[in-house]
Every structure is written in structure tokens, then in C-alpha cells.
Protein backbone atom coordinates (compact mmCIF):
# COMPACT_ATOMS: atom_id res chain seq x y z
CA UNK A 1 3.03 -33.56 10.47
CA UNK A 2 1.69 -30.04 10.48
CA UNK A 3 4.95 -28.50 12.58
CA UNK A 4 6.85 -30.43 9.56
CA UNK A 5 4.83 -28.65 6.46
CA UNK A 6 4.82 -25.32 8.21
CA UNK A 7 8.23 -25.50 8.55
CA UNK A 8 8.93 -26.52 5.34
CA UNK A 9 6.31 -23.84 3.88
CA UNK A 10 8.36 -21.30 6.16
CA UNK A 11 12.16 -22.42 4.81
CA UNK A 12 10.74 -22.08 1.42
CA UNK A 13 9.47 -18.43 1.79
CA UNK A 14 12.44 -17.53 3.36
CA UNK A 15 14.43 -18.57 0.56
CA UNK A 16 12.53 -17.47 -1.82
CA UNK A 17 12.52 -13.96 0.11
CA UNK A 18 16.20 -14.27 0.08
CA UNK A 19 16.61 -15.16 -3.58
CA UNK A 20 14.86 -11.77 -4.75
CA UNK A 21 17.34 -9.74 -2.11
CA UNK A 22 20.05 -12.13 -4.31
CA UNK A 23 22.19 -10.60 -7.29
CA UNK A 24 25.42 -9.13 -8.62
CA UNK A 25 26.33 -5.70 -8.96
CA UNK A 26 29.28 -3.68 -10.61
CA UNK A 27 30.22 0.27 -10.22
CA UNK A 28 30.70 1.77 -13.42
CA UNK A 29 33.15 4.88 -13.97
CA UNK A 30 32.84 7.58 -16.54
CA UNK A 31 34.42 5.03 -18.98
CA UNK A 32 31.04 4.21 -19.56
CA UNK A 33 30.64 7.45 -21.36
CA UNK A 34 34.39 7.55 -22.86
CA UNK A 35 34.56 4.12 -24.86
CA UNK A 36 30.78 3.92 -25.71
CA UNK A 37 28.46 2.40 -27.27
CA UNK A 38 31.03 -0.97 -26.60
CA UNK A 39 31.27 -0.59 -22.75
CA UNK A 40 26.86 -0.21 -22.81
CA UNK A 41 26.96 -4.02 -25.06
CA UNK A 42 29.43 -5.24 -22.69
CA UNK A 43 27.33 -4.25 -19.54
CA UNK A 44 23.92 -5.49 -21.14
CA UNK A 45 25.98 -9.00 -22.05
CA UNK A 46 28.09 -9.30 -18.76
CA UNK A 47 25.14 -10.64 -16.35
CA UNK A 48 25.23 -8.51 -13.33
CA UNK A 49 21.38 -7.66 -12.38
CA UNK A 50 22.34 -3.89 -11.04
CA UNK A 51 24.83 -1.57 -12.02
CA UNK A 52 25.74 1.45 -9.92
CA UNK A 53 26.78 4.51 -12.31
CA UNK A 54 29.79 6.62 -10.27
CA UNK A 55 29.21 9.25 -9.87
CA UNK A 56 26.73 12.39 -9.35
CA UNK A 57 28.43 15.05 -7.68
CA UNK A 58 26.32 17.87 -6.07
CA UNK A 59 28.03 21.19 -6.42
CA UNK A 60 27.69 24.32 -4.26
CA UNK A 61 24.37 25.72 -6.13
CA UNK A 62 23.06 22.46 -6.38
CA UNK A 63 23.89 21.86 -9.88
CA UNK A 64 24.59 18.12 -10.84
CA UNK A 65 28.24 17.09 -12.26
CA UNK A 66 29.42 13.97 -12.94
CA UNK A 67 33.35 14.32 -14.43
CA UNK A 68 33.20 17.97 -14.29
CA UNK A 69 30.64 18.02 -17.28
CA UNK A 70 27.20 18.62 -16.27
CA UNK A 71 24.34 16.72 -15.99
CA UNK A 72 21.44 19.22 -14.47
CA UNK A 73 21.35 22.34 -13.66
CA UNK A 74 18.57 25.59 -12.63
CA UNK A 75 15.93 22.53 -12.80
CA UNK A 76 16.99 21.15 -16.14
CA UNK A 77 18.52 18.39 -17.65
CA UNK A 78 21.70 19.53 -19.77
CA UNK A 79 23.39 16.58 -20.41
CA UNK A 80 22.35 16.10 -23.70
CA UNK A 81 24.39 18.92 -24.55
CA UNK A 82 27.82 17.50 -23.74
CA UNK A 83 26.93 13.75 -24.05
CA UNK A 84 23.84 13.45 -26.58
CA UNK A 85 23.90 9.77 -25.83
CA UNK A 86 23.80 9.50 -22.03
CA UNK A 87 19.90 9.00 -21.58
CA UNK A 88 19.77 6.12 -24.44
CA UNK A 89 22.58 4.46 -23.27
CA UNK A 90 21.39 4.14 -19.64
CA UNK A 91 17.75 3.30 -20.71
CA UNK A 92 19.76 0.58 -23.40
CA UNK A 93 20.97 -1.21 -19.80
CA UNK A 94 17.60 -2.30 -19.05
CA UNK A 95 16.14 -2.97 -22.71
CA UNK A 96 16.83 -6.65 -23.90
CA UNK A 97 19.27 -7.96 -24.43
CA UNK A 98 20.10 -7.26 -21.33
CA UNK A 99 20.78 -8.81 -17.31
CA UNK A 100 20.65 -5.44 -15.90
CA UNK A 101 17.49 -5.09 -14.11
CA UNK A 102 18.39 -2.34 -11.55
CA UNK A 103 20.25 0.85 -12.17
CA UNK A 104 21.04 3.29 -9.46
CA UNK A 105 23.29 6.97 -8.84
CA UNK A 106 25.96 6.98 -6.70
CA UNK A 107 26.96 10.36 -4.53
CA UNK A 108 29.71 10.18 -2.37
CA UNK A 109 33.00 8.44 -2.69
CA UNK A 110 36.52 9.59 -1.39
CA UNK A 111 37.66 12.83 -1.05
CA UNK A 112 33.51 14.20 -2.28
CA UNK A 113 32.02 16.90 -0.70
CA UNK A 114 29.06 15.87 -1.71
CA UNK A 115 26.99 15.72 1.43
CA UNK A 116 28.37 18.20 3.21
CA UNK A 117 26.80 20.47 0.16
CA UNK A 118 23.68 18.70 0.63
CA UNK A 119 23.90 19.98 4.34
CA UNK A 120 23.96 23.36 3.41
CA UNK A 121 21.63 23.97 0.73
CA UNK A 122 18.57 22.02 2.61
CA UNK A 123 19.83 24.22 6.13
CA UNK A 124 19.13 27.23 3.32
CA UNK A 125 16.50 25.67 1.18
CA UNK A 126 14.91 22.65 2.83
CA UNK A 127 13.66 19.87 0.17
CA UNK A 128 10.45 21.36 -0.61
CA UNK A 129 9.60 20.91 -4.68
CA UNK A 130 10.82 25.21 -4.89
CA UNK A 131 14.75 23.97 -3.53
CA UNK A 132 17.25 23.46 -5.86
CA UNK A 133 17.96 19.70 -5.00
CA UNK A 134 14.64 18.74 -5.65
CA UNK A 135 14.47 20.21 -9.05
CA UNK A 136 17.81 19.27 -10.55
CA UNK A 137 16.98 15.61 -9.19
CA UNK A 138 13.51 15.55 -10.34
CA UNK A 139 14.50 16.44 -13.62
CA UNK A 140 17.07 13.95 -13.99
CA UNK A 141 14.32 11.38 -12.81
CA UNK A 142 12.09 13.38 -15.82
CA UNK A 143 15.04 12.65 -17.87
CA UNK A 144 15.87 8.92 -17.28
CA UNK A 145 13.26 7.51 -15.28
CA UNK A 146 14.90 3.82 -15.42
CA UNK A 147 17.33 5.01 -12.19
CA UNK A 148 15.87 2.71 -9.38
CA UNK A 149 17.78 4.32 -6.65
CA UNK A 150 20.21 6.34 -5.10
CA UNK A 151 24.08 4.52 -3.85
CA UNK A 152 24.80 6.80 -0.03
CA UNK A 153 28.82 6.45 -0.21
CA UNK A 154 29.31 8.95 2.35
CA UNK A 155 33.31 9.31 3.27
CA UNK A 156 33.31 12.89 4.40
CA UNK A 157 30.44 14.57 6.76
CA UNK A 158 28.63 12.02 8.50
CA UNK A 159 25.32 13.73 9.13
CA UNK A 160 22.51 12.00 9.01
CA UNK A 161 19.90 14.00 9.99
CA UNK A 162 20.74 15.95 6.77
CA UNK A 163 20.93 12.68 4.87
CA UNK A 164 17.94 11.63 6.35
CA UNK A 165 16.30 14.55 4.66
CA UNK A 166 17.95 13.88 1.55
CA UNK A 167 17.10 10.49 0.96
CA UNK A 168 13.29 11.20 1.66
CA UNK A 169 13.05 14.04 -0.74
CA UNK A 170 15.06 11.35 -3.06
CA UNK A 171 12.24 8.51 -2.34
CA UNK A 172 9.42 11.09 -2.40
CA UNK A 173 11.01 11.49 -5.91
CA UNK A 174 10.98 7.90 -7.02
CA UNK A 175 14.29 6.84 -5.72
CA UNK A 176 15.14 4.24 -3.65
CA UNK A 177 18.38 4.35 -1.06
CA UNK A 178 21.08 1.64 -0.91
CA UNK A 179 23.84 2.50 1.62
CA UNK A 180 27.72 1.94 0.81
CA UNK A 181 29.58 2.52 4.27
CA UNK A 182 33.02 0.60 4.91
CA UNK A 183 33.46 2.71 8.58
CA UNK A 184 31.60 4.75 11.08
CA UNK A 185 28.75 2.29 12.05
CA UNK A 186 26.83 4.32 14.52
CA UNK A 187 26.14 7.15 11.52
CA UNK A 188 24.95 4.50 8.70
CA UNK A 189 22.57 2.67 11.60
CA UNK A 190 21.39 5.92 12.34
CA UNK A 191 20.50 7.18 8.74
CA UNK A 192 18.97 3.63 7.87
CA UNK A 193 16.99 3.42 10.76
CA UNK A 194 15.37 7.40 10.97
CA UNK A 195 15.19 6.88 7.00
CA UNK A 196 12.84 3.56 6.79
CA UNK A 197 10.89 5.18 10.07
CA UNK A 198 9.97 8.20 7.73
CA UNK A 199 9.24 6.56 4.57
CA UNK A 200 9.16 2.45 4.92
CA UNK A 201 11.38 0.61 2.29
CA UNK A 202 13.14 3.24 1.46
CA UNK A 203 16.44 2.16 2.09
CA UNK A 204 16.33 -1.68 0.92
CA UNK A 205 19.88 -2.69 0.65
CA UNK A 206 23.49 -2.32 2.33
CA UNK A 207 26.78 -2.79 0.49
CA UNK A 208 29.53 -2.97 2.47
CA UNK A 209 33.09 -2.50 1.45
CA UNK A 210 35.49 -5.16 1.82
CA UNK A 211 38.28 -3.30 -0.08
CA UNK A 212 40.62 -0.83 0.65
CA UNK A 213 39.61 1.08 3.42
CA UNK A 214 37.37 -1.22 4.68
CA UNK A 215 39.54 -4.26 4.04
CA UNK A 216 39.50 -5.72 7.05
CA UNK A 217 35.56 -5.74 7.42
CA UNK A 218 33.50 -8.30 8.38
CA UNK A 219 29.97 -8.61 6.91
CA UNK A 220 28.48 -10.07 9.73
CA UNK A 221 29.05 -6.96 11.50
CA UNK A 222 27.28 -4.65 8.77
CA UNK A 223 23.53 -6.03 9.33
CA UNK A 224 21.64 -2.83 9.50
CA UNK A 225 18.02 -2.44 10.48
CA UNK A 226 17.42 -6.37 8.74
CA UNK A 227 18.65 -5.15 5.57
CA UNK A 228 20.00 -7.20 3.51
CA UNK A 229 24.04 -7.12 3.40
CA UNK A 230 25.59 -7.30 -0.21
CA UNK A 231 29.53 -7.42 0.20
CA UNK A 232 32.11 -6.11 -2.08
CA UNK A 233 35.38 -6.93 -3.53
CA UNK A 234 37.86 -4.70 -6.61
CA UNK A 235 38.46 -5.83 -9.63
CA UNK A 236 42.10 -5.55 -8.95
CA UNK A 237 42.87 -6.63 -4.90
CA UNK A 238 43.06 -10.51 -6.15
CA UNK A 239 42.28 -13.33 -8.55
CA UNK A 240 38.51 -13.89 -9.60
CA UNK A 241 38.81 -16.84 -8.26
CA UNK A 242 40.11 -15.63 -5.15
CA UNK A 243 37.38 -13.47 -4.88
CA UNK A 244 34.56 -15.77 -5.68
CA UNK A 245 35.85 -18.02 -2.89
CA UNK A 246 35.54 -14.70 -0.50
CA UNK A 247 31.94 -14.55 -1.80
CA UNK A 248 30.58 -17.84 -1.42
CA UNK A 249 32.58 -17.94 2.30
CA UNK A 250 30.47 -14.83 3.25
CA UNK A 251 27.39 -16.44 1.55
CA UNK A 252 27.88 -19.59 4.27
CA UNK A 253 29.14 -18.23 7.39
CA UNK A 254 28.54 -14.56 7.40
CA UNK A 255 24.50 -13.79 6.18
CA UNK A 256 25.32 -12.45 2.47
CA UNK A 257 22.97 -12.83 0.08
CA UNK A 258 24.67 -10.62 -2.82
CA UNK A 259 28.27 -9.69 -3.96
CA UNK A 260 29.41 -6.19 -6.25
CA UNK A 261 32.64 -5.32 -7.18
CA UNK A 262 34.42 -1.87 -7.78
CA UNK A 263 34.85 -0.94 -10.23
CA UNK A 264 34.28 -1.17 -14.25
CA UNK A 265 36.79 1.54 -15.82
CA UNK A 266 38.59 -0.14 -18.31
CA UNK A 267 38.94 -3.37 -20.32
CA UNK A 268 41.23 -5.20 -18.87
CA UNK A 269 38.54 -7.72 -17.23
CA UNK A 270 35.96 -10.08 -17.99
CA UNK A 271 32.87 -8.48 -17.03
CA UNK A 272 30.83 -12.12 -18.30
CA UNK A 273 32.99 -14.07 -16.20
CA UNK A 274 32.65 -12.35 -12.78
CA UNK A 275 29.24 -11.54 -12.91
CA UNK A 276 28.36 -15.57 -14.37
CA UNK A 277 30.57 -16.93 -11.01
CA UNK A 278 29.09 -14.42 -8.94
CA UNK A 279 25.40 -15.52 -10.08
CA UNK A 280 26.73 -18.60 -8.84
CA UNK A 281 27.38 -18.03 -5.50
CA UNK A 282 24.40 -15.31 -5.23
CA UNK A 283 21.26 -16.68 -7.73
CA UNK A 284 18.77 -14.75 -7.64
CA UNK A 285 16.39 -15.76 -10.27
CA UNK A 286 13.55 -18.54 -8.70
CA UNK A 287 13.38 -21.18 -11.87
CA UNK A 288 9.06 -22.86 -11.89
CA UNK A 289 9.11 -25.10 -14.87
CA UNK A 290 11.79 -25.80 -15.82
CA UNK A 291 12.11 -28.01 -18.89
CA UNK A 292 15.45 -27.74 -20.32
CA UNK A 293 18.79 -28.41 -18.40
CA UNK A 294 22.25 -27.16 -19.87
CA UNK A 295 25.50 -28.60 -18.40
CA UNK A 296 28.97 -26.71 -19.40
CA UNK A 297 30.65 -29.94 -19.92
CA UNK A 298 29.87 -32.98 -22.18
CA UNK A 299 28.41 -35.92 -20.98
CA UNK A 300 25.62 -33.78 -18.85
CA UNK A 301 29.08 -33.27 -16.42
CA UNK A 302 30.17 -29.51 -15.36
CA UNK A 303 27.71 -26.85 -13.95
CA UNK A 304 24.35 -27.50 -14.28
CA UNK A 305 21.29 -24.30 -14.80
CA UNK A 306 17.58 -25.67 -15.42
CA UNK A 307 15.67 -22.79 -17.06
CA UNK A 308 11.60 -22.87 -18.28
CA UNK A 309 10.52 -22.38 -22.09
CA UNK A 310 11.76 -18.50 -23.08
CA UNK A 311 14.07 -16.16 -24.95
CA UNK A 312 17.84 -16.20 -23.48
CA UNK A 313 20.67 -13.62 -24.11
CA UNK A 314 23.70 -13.63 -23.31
CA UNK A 315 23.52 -11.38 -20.49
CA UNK A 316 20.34 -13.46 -19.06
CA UNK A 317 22.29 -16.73 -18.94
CA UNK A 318 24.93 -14.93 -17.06
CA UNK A 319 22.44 -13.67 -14.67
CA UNK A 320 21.42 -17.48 -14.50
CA UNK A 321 25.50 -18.51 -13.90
CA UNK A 322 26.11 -19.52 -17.35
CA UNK A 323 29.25 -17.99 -18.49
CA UNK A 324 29.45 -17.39 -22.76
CA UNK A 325 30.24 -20.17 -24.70
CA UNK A 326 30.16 -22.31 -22.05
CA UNK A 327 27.38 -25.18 -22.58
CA UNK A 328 28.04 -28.60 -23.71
CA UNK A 329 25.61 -30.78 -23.44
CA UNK A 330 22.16 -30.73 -22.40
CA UNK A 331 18.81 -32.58 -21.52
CA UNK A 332 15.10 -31.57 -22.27
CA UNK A 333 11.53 -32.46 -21.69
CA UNK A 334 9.37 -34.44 -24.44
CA UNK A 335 8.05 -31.96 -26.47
CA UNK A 336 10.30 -28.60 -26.91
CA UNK A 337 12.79 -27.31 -28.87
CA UNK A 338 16.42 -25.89 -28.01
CA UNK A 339 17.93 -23.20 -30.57
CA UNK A 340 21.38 -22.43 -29.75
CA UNK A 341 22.98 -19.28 -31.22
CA UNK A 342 26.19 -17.36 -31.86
CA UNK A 343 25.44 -14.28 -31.26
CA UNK A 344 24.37 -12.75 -27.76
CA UNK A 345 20.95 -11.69 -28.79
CA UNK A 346 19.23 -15.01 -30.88
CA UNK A 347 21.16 -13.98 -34.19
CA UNK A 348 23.47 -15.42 -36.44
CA UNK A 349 24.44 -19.41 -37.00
CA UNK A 350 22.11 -20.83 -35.53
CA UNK A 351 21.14 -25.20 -34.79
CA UNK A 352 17.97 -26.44 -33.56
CA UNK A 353 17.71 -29.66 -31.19
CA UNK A 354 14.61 -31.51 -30.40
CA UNK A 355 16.49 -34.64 -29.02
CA UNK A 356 15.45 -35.48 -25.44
CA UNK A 357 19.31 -35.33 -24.61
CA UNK A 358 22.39 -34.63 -26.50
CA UNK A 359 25.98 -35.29 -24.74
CA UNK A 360 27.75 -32.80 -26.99
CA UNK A 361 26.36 -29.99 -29.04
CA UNK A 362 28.21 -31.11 -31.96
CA UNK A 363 29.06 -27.53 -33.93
CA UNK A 364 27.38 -25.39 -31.35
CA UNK A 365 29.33 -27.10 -28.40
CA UNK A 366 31.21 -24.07 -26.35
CA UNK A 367 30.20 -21.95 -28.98
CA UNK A 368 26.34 -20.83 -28.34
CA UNK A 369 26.46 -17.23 -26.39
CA UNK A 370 21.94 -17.23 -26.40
CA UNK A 371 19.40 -19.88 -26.47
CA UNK A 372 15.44 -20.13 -27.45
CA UNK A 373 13.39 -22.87 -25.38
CA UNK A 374 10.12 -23.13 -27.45
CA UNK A 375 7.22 -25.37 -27.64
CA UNK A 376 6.91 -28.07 -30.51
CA UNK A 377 4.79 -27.33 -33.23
CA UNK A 378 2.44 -30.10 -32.85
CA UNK A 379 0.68 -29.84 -35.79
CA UNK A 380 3.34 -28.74 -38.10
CA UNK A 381 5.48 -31.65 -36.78
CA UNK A 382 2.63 -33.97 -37.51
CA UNK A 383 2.06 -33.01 -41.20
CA UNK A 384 5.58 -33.09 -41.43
CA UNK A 385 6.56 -36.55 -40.33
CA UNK A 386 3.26 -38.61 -40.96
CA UNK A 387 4.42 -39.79 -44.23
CA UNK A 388 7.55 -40.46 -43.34
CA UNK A 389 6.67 -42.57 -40.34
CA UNK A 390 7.64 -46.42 -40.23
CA UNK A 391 6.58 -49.23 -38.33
CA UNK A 392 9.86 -50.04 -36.10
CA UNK A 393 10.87 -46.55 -34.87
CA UNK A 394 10.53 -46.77 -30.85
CA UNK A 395 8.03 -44.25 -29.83
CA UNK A 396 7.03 -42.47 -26.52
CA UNK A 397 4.06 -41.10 -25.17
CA UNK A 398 3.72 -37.74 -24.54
CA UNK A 399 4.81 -38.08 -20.55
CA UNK A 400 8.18 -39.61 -22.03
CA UNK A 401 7.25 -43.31 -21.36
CA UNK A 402 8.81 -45.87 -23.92
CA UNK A 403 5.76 -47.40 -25.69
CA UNK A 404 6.29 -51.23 -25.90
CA UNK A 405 4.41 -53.13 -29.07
CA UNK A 406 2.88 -51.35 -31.61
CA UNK A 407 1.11 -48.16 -30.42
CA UNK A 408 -2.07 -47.28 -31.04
CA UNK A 409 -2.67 -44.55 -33.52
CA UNK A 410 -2.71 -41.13 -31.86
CA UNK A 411 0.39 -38.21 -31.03
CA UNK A 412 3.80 -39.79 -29.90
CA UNK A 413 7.48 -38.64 -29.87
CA UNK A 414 10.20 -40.57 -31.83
CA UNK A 415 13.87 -41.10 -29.99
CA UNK A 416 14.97 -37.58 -31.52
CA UNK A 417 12.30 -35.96 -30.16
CA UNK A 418 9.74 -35.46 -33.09
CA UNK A 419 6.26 -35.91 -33.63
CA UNK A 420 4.19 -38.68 -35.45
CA UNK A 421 1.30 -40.13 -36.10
CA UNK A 422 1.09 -44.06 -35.61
């Protein structure tokens, strides 16, 4: 019996431990910056829990460009002075309403020179705080302080004992690393495993390509130093659906515990739905108490999310799998309430539900995009209903257990989920 708890004790940690290394992440172009402030709302409502902003490009000097415009340079943040919104739209991504709980800088990419820059001004410089790197990256930490990490898409030098470097100042900064390869194995096993032996954690993630160049990959194949392996899919190589059946196929034969796809620079795709399936296949959110459970069909039929007493945007129930607009019918716990909304951030029309179950949310069916799971007011529902109360209404104790008879007097729940006095 012991061997049988341990082991259970032990599958439970494990999935927990892979539940937090769960989630969905997107790369985000510069259209971020061209069609704003509707492409930061769409990001904060589409569910994915990281976004990867493409990209920083390190020039000669050591000045930061993303686009050609410039983001820091001689130590400073500039930014501001070609896009005066940049810093308040990246910290918007992780202020509710929002999924978005990581945000990270990507360097690299096809055709970048990035790193082989990076080379040359730490063989001149090094990365003490006086080098150039250091100071342009510090201050765009100074600047926006809600980047989590750094996104290594290397496609040009392959040097990691220069990357190596890099990525400690980076981590010595505040950054963590998350590594993007899609060839040259030997090089990314190298750089994770010298980089998490000179600073521990500091790489915590791999995201392998499964696109274009590294089409043909196999995740399986891409499990570096115990990391764990988040594989990737475009936007634009197949169907969603096509593509969520990749995912949850990697999920059950090949060790991945996350998906991302490449990449958001235009409108011409559901951000909400990807990220929702994805959440599916990849959840990453650990649910203790729950007491409400929402079902996308009628008739408690469809997909099914449980979720605890709290506030719920748009862009949370994705993270949680729900797509928008997409719950039905529902059942609850004696002794909450269930506010459905039509906005994504608990405004506009608005019903409230106390009813232990409901098979269709009437008006609000397919139409709520956020939810509120509260607490009854005991005591306002008792002043409320005690003169209203009659003799026949069937009643329930506070554990949800039909009361036959009379009942005595003291706090019950009627059918529809109210209190009373009896």
C-alpha cells in the first residue's frame, strides 16, 4: 500500500511539474507596432500564456534595432522617440485582462547577423556592466522590466562559447534563455548545457521548429539537457485543425508539453481560436476548487473546463481552452453565483445565474466572452427571500442534499439556488 501512494504522490508531482512547463505561445512581428492599440487587445484576449516579440537586432556598435527603428542605443532607451507607445503596450500584455503571462525578445532569425555581432563586440568588450551589450540591454530591462526572457534563434554563426557569454550577461541581467533551433544539434546541446552549468535555470525551455526549415523534425529528437520541448507549427503551412492534431500527436507519443506557432503579422487568423485549442492539447493552469463547470454545448454536452470562484476574461478562459462565445450550459456548487458577460473584460449586458445547473444559457448562450464566479451573499439573500418564503418549495441543505419533510428552521437553498430561512 505504501509503493501504491508513493507512486501515486510521485505521478501527481510529475504532472503537476509538467503542467507549469505547459502553455501556448505565438511570435509576434512588428505588426504589433503598425496596427496598434487593436493587435495589443487582440493578444491580451487571444489566450496564449507567452508571446515572443520578433525581433531585437544587435547592430555593429551594439545599438538595438528592431525594423530598422531603434530601440537602445549609447546605454539608453530611445524608443519612445519613434514609437511613444511601445513600453505601455508591452507592459498592457501582462495587465488584466489579459492570458499573457510571459513575454520574451527574440534575436536571431534567418538571414540575422545578430550573433555573429555579439561575437565580436564581447571578443572587444567582454560583458562586463562598462560593454556596450550590457548597457543597451540593461536599459531596455530599466525600460520594460515585464520581458521574462530572451528567444536564441540562431541561423547564422553557431558559436556558443560566445552565446554562452551572452546569455549569462543576459540572466545576470534578469533574463531568462529559451532556445529556438530547427538544425545543428551538437551547437544548441552545447550552449544549453555550458549555459545552465554557469548560471542554473537559466535556459528553461526549448522550442523547436517544425516548419519550414525544420519541417521534417521530430521532437523527440530535440530533448536538450531535460528541458522541456515546446514544438512549433505556422500559421499558414495547414489547417488549425490540422495543426492541433500535430500538437496533441506530439503531446502523446513524442514528450511535448507545449505548442507556439509563427507567426502573428496580420489579421487574417483567429488568434482566440488557436491559442483556446492549443490550451487544449497543452493546459497548463492546475484547477483546486473548482466549483463551477461550463460545457460549450447545451445539455452539459461539448468541452467541458471546471474553474474555482474568480474574475474571468476573455483571454483567461482561452488560456483555460474556452474559445469566445463558446459556453452553453453549465453546472455549479450550492451556494455561488455565475455572471456571464458580453464583453471580454466583465462589462456590458450582463445575466446572473444562481441555479445549481442550467442546460442552456437562455440570452447569454454562445454569447458570454468573460465570466464572474462569486460567493452568495448569505445574508443579503436571507433578508431578501425570508418574506417571500413558502411552505412547499423543496429545499436543500447547504452540502446540496434534498431535505425531505419540513425542515427545520435554519439556512437552506431553494431549487434555483437561493437562500431562505425556513
Amino acid at each position: 500500500m505504501k509503493h501504491l501512494i508513493a507512486a501515486a504522490l510521485l505521478a501527481l508531482c510529475v504532472a503537476s511539474d509538467l503542467m507549469a512547463q505547459a502553455g501556448s505561445g505565438v511570435y509576434v512581428g512588428g505588426h504589433i507596432r503598425r496596427a496598434r492599440p487593436n493587435t495589443v487587445t487582440n493578444l491580451k484576449n487571444s489566450g496564449f500564456t507567452y508571446v515572443i516579440l520578433f525581433n531585437v537586432d544587435v547592430q555593429e556598435d551594439g545599438t538595438l534595432k528592431t525594423d530598422g527603428e531603434t530601440i537602445c542605443k549609447d546605454g539608453e532607451y530611445v524608443f519612445a522617440n519613434e514609437q511613444p507607445h511601445y513600453v505601455e503596450d508591452v507592459k498592457a500584455l501582462k495587465t488584466w485582462p489579459t492570458g499573457i503571462e510571459r513575454i520574451e525578445i527574440c534575436i536571431g532569425g534567418w538571414g540575422n547577423q545578430s550573433y555573429r555581432r555579439i561575437k565580436a563586440l564581447i571578443d572587444a568588450q567582454g560583458t562586463g556592466e562598462n560593454s556596450i551589450l550590457y548597457r543597451n540591454f540593461k536599459a531596455l530591462k530599466e525600460a520594460i522590466p515585464e520581458i521574462d526572457a530572451v528567444n536564441n534563434d540562431e541561423e547564422d554563426l553557431y558559436d556558443y562559447t560566445s552565446a554562452v557569454k551572452f546569455h549569462t550577461m543576459m540572466y545576470d541581467l534578469g533574463y531568462k534563455t529559451t532556445v529556438a533551433p530547427y538544425t545543428y544539434k551538437q551547437y544548441w546541446q552545447n550552449l544549453v548545457n555550458n549555459l545552465n552549468r554557469a548560471r542554473s535555470g537559466a535556459c528553461d525551455r526549448v522550442l523547436i521548429q517544425c516548419y519550414d526549415g525544420g519541417a521534417n523534425n521530430n521532437p523527440s529528437d530535440w530533448k536538450l539537457g531535460n528541458l522541456p520541448v515546446h514544438a512549433g507549427r505556422t500559421n499558414y503551412q495547414s489547417t488549425m485543425e490540422e495543426s492541433i492534431n500535430q500538437m496533441e500527436s506530439w503531446r502523446d507519443h513524442n514528450g511535448v508539453v507545449g505548442g507556439f506557432v509563427w507567426v502573428y503579422n496580420d489579421e487574417t487568423w483567429n488568434l482566440n481560436q488557436w491559442a483556446s485549442a492549443m490550451n487544449r492539447v497543452f493546459p497548463s493552469h492546475k484547477v483546486e476548487n473548482p466549483v463551477v463547470t461550463l460545457y460549450s454545448e447545451s445539455n452539459f454536452q461539448g468541452y467541458a473546463v471546471q474553474l474555482p470562484e474568480g474574475r474571468y476574461s476573455m483571454g483567461e478562459l482561452a488560456s483555460y481552452g474556452i474559445t469566445d462565445k463558446d459556453i452553453a450550459s453549465y453546472k455549479m456548487e450550492p451556494g455561488y453565483k455565475l455572471t456571464a458577460y458580453v464583453n471580454a473584460d466583465l462589462t456590458g449586458f450582463q445575466k446572473e445565474y444562481t441555479d445549481a445547473e442550467m442546460v442552456r444559457l437562455g440570452t447569454m448562450s454562445n454569447r458570454a466572452s468573460s465570466f464572474l464566479i462569486e460567493k452568495v451573499d448569505e445574508e443579503a439573500g436571507i433578508n431578501e427571500l425570508q418574506n417571500t418564503t413558502n411552505k412547499a418549495t423543496v429545499c436543500y441543505d447547504l452540502q446540496g442534499r434534498l431535505l425531505n419533510g419540513r425542515p427545520e428552521k435554519g439556512l437552506y437553498i431553494t431549487r434555483q439556488g437561493k437562500y431562505l430561512i425556513k
